[in-house]
PDB file of N, CA and C in Angstrom:
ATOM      1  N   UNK A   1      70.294  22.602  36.471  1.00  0.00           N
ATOM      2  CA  UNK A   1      71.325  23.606  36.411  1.00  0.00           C
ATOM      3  C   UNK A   1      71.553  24.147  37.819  1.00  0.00           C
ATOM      4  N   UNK A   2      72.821  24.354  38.232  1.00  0.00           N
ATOM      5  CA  UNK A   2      73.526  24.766  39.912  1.00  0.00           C
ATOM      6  C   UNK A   2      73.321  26.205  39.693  1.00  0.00           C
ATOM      7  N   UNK A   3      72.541  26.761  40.533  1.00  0.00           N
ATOM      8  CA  UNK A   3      72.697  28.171  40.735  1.00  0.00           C
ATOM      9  C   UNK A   3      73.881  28.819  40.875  1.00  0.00           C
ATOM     10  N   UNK A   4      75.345  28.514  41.151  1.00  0.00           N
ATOM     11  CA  UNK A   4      76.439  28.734  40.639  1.00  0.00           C
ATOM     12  C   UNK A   4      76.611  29.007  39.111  1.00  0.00           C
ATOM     13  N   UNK A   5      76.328  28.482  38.362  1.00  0.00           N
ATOM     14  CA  UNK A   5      76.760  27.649  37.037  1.00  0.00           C
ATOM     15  C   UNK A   5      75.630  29.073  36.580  1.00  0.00           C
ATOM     16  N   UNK A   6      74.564  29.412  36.854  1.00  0.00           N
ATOM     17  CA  UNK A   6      73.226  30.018  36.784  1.00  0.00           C
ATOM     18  C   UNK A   6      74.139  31.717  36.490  1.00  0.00           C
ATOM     19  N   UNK A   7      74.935  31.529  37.915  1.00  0.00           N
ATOM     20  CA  UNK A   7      75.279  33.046  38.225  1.00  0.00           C
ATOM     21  C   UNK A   7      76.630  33.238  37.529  1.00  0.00           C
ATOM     22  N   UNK A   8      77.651  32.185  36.782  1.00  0.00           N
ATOM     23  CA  UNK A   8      78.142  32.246  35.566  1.00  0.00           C
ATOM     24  C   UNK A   8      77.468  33.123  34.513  1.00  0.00           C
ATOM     25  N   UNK A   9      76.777  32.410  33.528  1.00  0.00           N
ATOM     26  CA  UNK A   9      76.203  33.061  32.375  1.00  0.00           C
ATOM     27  C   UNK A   9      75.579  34.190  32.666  1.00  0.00           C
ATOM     28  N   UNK A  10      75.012  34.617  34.069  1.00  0.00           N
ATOM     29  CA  UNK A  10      74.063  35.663  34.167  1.00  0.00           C
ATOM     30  C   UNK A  10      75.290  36.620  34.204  1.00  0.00           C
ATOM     31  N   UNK A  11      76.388  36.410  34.931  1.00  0.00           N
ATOM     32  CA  UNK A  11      77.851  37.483  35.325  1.00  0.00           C
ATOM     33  C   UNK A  11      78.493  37.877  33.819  1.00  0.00           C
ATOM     34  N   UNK A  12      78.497  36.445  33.034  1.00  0.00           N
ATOM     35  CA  UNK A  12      79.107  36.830  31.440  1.00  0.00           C
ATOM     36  C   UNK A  12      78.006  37.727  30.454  1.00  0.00           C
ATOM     37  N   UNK A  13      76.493  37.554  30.278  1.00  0.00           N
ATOM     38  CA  UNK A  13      76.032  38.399  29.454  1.00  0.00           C
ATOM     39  C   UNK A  13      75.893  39.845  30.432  1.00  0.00           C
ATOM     40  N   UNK A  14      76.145  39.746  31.687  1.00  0.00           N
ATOM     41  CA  UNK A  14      76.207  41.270  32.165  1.00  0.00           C
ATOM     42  C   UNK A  14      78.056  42.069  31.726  1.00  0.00           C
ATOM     43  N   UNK A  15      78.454  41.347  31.427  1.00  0.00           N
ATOM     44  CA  UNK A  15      79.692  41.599  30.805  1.00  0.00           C
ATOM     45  C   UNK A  15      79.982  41.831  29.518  1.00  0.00           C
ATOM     46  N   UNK A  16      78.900  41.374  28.919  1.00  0.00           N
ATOM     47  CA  UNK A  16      79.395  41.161  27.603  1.00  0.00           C
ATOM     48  C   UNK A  16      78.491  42.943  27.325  1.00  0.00           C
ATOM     49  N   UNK A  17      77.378  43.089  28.041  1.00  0.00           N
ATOM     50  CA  UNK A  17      77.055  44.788  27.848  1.00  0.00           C
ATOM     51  C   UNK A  17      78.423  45.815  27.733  1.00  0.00           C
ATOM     52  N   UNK A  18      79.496  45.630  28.278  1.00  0.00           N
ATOM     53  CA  UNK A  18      80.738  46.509  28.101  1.00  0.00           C
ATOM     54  C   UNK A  18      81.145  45.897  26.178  1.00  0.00           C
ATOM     55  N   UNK A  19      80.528  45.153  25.594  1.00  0.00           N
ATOM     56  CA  UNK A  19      80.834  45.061  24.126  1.00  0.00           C
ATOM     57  C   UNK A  19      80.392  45.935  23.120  1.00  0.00           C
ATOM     58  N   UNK A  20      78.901  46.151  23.764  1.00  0.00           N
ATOM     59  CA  UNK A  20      78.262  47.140  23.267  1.00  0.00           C
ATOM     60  C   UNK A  20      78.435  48.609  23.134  1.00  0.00           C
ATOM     61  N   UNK A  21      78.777  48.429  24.526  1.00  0.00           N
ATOM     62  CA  UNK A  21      79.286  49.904  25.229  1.00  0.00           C
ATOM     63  C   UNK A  21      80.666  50.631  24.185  1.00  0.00           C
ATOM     64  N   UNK A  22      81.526  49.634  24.000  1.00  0.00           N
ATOM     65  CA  UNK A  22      82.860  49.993  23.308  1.00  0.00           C
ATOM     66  C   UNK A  22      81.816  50.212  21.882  1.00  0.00           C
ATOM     67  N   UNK A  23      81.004  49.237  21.220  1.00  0.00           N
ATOM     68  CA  UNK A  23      80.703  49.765  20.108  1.00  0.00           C
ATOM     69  C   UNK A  23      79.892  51.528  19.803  1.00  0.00           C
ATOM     70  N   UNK A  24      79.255  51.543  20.972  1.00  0.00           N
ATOM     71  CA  UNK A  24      78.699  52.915  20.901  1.00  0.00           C
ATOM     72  C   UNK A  24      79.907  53.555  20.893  1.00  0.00           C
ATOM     73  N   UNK A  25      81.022  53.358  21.730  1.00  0.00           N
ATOM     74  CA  UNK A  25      82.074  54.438  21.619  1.00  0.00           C
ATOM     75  C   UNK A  25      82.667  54.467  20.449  1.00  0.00           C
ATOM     76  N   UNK A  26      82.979  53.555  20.045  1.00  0.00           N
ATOM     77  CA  UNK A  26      84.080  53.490  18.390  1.00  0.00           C
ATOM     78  C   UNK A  26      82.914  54.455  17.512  1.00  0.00           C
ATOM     79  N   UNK A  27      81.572  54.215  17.497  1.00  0.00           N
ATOM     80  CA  UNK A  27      80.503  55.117  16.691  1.00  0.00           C
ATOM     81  C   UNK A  27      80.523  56.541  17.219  1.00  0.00           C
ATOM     82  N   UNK A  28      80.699  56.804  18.327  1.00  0.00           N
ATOM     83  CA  UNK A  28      80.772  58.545  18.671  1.00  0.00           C
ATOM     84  C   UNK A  28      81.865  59.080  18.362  1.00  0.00           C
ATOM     85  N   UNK A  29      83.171  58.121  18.519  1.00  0.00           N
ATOM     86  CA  UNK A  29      84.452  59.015  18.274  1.00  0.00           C
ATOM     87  C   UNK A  29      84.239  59.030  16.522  1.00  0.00           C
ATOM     88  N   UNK A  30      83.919  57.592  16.008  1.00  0.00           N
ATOM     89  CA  UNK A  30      84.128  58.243  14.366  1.00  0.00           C
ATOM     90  C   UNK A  30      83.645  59.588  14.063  1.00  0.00           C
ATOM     91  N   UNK A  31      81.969  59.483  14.670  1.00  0.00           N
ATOM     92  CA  UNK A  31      81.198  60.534  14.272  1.00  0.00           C
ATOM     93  C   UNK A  31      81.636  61.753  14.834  1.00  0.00           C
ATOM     94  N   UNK A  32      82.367  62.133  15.670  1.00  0.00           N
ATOM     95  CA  UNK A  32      82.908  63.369  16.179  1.00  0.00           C
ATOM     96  C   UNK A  32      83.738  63.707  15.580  1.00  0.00           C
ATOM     97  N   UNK A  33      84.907  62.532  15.090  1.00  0.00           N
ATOM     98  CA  UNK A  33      85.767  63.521  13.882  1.00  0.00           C
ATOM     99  C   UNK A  33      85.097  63.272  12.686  1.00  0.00           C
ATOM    100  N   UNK A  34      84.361  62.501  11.932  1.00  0.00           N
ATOM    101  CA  UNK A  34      83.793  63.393  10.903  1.00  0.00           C
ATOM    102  C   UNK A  34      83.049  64.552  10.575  1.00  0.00           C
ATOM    103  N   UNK A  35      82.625  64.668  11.773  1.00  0.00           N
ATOM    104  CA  UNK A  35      81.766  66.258  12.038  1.00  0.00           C
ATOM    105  C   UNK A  35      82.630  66.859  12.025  1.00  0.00           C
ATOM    106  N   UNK A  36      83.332  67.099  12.655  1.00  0.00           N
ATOM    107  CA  UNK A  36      84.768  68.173  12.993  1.00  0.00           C
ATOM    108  C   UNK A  36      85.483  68.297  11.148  1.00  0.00           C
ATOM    109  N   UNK A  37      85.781  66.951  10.584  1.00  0.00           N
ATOM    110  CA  UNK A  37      86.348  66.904   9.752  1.00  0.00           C
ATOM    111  C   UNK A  37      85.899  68.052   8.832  1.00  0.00           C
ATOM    112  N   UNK A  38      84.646  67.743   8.657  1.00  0.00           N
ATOM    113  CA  UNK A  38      83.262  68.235   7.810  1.00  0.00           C
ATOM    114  C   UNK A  38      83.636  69.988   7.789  1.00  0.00           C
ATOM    115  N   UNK A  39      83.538  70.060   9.053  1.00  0.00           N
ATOM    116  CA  UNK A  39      83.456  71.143   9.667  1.00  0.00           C
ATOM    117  C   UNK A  39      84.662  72.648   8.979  1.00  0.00           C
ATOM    118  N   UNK A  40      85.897  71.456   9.316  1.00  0.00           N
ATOM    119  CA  UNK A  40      87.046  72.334   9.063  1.00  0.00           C
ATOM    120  C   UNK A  40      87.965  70.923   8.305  1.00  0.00           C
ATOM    121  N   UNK A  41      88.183  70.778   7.091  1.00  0.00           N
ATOM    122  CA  UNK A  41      89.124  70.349   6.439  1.00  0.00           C
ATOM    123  C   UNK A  41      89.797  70.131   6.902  1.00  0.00           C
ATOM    124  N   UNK A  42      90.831  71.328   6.999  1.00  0.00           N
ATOM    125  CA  UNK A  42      92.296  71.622   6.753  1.00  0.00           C
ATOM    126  C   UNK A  42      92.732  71.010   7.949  1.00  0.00           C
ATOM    127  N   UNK A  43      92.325  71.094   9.581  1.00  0.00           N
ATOM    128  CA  UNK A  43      92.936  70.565  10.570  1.00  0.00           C
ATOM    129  C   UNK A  43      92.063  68.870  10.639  1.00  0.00           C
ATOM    130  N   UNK A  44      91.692  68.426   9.849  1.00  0.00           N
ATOM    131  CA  UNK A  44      91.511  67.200   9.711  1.00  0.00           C
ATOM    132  C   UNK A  44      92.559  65.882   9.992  1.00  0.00           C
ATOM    133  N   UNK A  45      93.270  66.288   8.976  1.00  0.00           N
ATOM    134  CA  UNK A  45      94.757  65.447   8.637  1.00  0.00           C
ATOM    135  C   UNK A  45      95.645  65.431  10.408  1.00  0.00           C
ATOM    136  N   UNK A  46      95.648  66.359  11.077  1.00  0.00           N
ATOM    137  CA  UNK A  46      96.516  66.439  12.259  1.00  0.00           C
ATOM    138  C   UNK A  46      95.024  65.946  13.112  1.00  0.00           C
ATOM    139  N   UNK A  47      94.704  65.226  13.682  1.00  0.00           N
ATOM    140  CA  UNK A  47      93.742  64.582  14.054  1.00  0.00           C
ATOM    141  C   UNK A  47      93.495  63.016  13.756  1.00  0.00           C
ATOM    142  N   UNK A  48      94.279  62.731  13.110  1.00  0.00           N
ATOM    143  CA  UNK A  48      93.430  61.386  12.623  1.00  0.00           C
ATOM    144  C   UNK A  48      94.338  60.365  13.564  1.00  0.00           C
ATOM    145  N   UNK A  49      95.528  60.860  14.020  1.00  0.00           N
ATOM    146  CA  UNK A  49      95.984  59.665  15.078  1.00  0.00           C
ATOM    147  C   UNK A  49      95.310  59.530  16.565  1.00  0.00           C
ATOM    148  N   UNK A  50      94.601  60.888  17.199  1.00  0.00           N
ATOM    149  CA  UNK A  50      93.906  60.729  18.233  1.00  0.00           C
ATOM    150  C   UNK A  50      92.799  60.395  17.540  1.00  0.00           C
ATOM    151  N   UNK A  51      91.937  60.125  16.825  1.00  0.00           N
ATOM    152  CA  UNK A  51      90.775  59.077  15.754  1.00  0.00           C
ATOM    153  C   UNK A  51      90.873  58.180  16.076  1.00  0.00           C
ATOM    154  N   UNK A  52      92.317  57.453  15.443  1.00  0.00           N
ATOM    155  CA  UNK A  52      92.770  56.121  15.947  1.00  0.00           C
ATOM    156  C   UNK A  52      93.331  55.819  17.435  1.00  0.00           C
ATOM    157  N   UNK A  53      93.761  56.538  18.604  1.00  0.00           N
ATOM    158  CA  UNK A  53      93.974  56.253  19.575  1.00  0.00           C
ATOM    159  C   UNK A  53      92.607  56.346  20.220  1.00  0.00           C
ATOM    160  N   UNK A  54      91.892  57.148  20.060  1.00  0.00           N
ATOM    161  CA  UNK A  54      90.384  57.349  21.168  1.00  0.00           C
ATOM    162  C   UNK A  54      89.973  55.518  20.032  1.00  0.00           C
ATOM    163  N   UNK A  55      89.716  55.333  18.566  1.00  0.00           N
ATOM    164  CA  UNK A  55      89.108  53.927  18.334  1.00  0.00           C
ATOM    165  C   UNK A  55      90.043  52.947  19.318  1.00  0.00           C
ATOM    166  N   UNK A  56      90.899  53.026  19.680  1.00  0.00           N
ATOM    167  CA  UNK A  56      92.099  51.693  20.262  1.00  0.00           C
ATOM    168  C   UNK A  56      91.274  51.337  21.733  1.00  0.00           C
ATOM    169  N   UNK A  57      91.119  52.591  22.308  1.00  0.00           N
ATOM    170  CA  UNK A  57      90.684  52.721  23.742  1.00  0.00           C
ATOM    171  C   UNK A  57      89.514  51.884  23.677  1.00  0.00           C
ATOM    172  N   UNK A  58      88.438  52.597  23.075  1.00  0.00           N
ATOM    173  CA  UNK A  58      87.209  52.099  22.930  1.00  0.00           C
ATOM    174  C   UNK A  58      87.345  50.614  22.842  1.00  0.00           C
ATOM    175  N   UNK A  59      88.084  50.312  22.175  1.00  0.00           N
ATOM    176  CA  UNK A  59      87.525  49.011  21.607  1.00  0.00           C
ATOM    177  C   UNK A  59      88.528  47.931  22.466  1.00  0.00           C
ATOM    178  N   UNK A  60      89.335  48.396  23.429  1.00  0.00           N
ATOM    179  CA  UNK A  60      90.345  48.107  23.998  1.00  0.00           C
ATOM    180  C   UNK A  60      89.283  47.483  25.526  1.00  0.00           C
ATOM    181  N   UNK A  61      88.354  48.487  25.791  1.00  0.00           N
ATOM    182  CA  UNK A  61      87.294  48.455  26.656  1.00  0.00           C
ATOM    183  C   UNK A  61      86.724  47.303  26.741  1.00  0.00           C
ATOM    184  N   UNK A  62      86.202  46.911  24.881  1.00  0.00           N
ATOM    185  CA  UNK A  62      85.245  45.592  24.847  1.00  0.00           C
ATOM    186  C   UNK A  62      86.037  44.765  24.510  1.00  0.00           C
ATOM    187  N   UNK A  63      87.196  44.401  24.318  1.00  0.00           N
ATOM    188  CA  UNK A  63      87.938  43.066  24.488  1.00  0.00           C
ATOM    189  C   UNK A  63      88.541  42.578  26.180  1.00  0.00           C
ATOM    190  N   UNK A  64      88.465  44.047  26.654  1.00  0.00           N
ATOM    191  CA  UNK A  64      88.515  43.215  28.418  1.00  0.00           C
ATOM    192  C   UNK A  64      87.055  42.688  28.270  1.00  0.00           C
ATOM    193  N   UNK A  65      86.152  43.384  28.024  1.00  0.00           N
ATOM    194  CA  UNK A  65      84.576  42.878  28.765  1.00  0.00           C
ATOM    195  C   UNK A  65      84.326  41.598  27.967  1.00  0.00           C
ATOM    196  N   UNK A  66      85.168  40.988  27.355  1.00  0.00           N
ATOM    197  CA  UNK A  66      84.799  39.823  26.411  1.00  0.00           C
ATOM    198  C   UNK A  66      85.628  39.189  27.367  1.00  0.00           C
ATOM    199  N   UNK A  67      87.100  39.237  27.303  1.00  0.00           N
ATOM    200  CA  UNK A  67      87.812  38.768  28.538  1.00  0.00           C
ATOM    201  C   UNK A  67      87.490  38.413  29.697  1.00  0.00           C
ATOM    202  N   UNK A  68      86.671  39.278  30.435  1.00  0.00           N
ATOM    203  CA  UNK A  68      85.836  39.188  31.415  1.00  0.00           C
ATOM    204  C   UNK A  68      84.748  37.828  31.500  1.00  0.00           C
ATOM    205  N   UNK A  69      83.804  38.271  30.144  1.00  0.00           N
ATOM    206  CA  UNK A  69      83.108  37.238  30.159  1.00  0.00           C
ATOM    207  C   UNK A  69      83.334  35.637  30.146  1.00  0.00           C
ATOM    208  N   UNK A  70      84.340  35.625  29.338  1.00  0.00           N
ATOM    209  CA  UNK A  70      85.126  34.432  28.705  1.00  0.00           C
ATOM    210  C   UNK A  70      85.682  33.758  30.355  1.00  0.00           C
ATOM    211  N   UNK A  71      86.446  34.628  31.226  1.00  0.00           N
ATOM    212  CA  UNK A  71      87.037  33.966  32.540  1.00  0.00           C
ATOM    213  C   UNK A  71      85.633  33.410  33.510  1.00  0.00           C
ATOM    214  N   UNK A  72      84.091  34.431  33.382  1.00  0.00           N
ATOM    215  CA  UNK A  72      83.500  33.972  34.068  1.00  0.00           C
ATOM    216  C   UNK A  72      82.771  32.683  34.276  1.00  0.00           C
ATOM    217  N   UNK A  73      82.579  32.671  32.583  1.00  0.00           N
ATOM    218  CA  UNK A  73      82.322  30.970  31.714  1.00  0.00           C
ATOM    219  C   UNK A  73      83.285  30.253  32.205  1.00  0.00           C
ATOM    220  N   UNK A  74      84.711  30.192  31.824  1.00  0.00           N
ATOM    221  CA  UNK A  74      85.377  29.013  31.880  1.00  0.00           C
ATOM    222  C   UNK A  74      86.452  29.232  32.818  1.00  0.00           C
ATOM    223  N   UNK A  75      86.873  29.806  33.599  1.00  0.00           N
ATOM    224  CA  UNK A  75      87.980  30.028  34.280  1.00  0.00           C
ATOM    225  C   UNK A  75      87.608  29.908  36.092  1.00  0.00           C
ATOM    226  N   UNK A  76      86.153  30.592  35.932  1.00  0.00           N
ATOM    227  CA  UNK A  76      85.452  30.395  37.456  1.00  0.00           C
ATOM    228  C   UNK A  76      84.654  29.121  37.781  1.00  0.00           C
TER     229      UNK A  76
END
């Protein structure tokens, strides 16, 4: 194996940690508005599209870092 080829896979699973990363985030934002939800009902309902825009971001995060990985495998 070419120490090139070496510093591929080592560059993609250091990339692929931003997958994880988005998953911790999609888990804090749920859990922040269900606490909140919990919390107070009534302003629940006016909330749930920044829910879904903070989940978009997050997870918007780990499809570059998959992206990322994916170009370092096969594109470099």
């Amino acid at each position: 194996m070419e120490l090139a080829q070496l510093g591929q896979y080592i560059g993609a699973g250091l990339a692929c940690i931003g997958m994880a990363g988005a998953a911790i985030g999609v888990g804090n934002v749920a859990g922040n508005y269900l606490a909140g939800a919990l919390r107070n009902p009534s302003a629940a309902g006016g909330q749930t599209a920044t829910l879904f825009i903070g989940m978009a971001f997050a997870e918007a995060l780990g499809i570059f870092s998959f992206l990322v990985a994916l170009l370092l495998l096969f594109a470099v």
